[in-house]
Protein backbone atom coordinates (compact mmCIF):
# COMPACT_ATOMS: atom_id res chain seq x y z
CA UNK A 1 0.00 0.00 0.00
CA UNK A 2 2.20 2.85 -1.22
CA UNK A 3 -0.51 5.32 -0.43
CA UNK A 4 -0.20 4.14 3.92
CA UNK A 5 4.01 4.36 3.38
CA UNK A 6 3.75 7.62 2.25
CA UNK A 7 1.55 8.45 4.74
CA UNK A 8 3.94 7.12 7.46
CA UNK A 9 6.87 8.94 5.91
CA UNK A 10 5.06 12.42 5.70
CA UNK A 11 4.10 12.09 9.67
CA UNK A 12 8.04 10.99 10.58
CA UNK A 13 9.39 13.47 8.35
CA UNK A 14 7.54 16.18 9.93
CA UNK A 15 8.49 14.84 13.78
CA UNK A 16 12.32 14.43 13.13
CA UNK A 17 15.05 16.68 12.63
CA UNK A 18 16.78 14.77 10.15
CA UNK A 19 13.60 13.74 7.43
CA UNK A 20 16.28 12.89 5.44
CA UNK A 21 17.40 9.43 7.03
CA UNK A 22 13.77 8.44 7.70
CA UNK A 23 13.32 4.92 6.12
CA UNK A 24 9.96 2.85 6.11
CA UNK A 25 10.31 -0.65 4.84
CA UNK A 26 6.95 -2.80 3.96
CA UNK A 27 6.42 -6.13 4.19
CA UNK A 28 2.84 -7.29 2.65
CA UNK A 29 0.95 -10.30 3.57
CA UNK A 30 -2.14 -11.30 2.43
CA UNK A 31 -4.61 -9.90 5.49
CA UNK A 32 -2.15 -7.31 7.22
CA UNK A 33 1.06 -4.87 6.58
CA UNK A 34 4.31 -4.91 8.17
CA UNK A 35 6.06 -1.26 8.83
CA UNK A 36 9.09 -1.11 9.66
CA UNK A 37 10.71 2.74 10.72
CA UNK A 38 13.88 3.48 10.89
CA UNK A 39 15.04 6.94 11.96
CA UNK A 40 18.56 8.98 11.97
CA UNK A 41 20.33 9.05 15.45
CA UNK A 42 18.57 11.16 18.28
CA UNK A 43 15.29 11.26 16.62
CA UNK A 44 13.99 8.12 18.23
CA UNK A 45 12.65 9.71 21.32
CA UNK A 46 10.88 12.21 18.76
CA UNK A 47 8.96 9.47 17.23
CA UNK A 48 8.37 7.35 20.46
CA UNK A 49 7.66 10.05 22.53
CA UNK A 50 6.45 10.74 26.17
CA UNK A 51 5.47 7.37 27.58
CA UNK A 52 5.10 5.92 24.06
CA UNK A 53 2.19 8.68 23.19
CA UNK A 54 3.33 10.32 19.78
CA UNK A 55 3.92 6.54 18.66
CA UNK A 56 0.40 5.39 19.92
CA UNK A 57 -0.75 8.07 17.69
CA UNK A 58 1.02 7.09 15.01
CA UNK A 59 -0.36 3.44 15.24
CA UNK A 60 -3.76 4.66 15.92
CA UNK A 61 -3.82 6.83 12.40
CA UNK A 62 -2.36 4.06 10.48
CA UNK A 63 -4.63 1.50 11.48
CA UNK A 64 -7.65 3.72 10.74
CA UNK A 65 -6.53 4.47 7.26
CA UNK A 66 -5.88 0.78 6.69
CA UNK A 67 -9.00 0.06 7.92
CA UNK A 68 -10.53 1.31 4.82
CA UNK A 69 -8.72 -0.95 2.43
CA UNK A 70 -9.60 -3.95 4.83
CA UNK A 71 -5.56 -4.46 6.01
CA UNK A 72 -4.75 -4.59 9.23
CA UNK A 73 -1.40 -2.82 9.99
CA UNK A 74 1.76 -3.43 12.73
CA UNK A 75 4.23 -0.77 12.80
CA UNK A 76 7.76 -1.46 14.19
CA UNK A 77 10.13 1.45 15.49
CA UNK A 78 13.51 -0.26 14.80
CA UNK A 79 16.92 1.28 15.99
């Protein structure tokens, strides 16, 4: 689903300091999507956030948008 990558790489563009070095890699099954994010060094706790909140938002968007194409979605903040 190009259209829910792009979407994920708009949102952690805009959150980091470095948009540059933000890297979202998709693995598709049949029923649900695989995200994996990568970010540059320090930006991390940017996407994360306080007590995991800006990355429960994150999911929370994601899965709603997916919802309308009938996918179900698991994003993975990698290091």
């Amino acid at each position: 689903m190009k259209e829910l990558k792009d979407l994920i790489t708009y949102i952690l563009q805009a959150l980091v300091d470095n948009p540059d070095k933000v890297q979202v890699n998709e693995i598709a099954g049949d029923k649900s999507i695989i995200y994996e994010l990568r970010v540059g060094e320090g930006d991390l706790g940017k996407v994360i956030g306080k007590e995991g909140r800006t990355a429960h938002a994150i999911r929370t968007i994601i899965t709603a948008a997916a919802m309308k194409v009938g996918k179900r979605t698991v994003i993975e903040i990698l290091e």
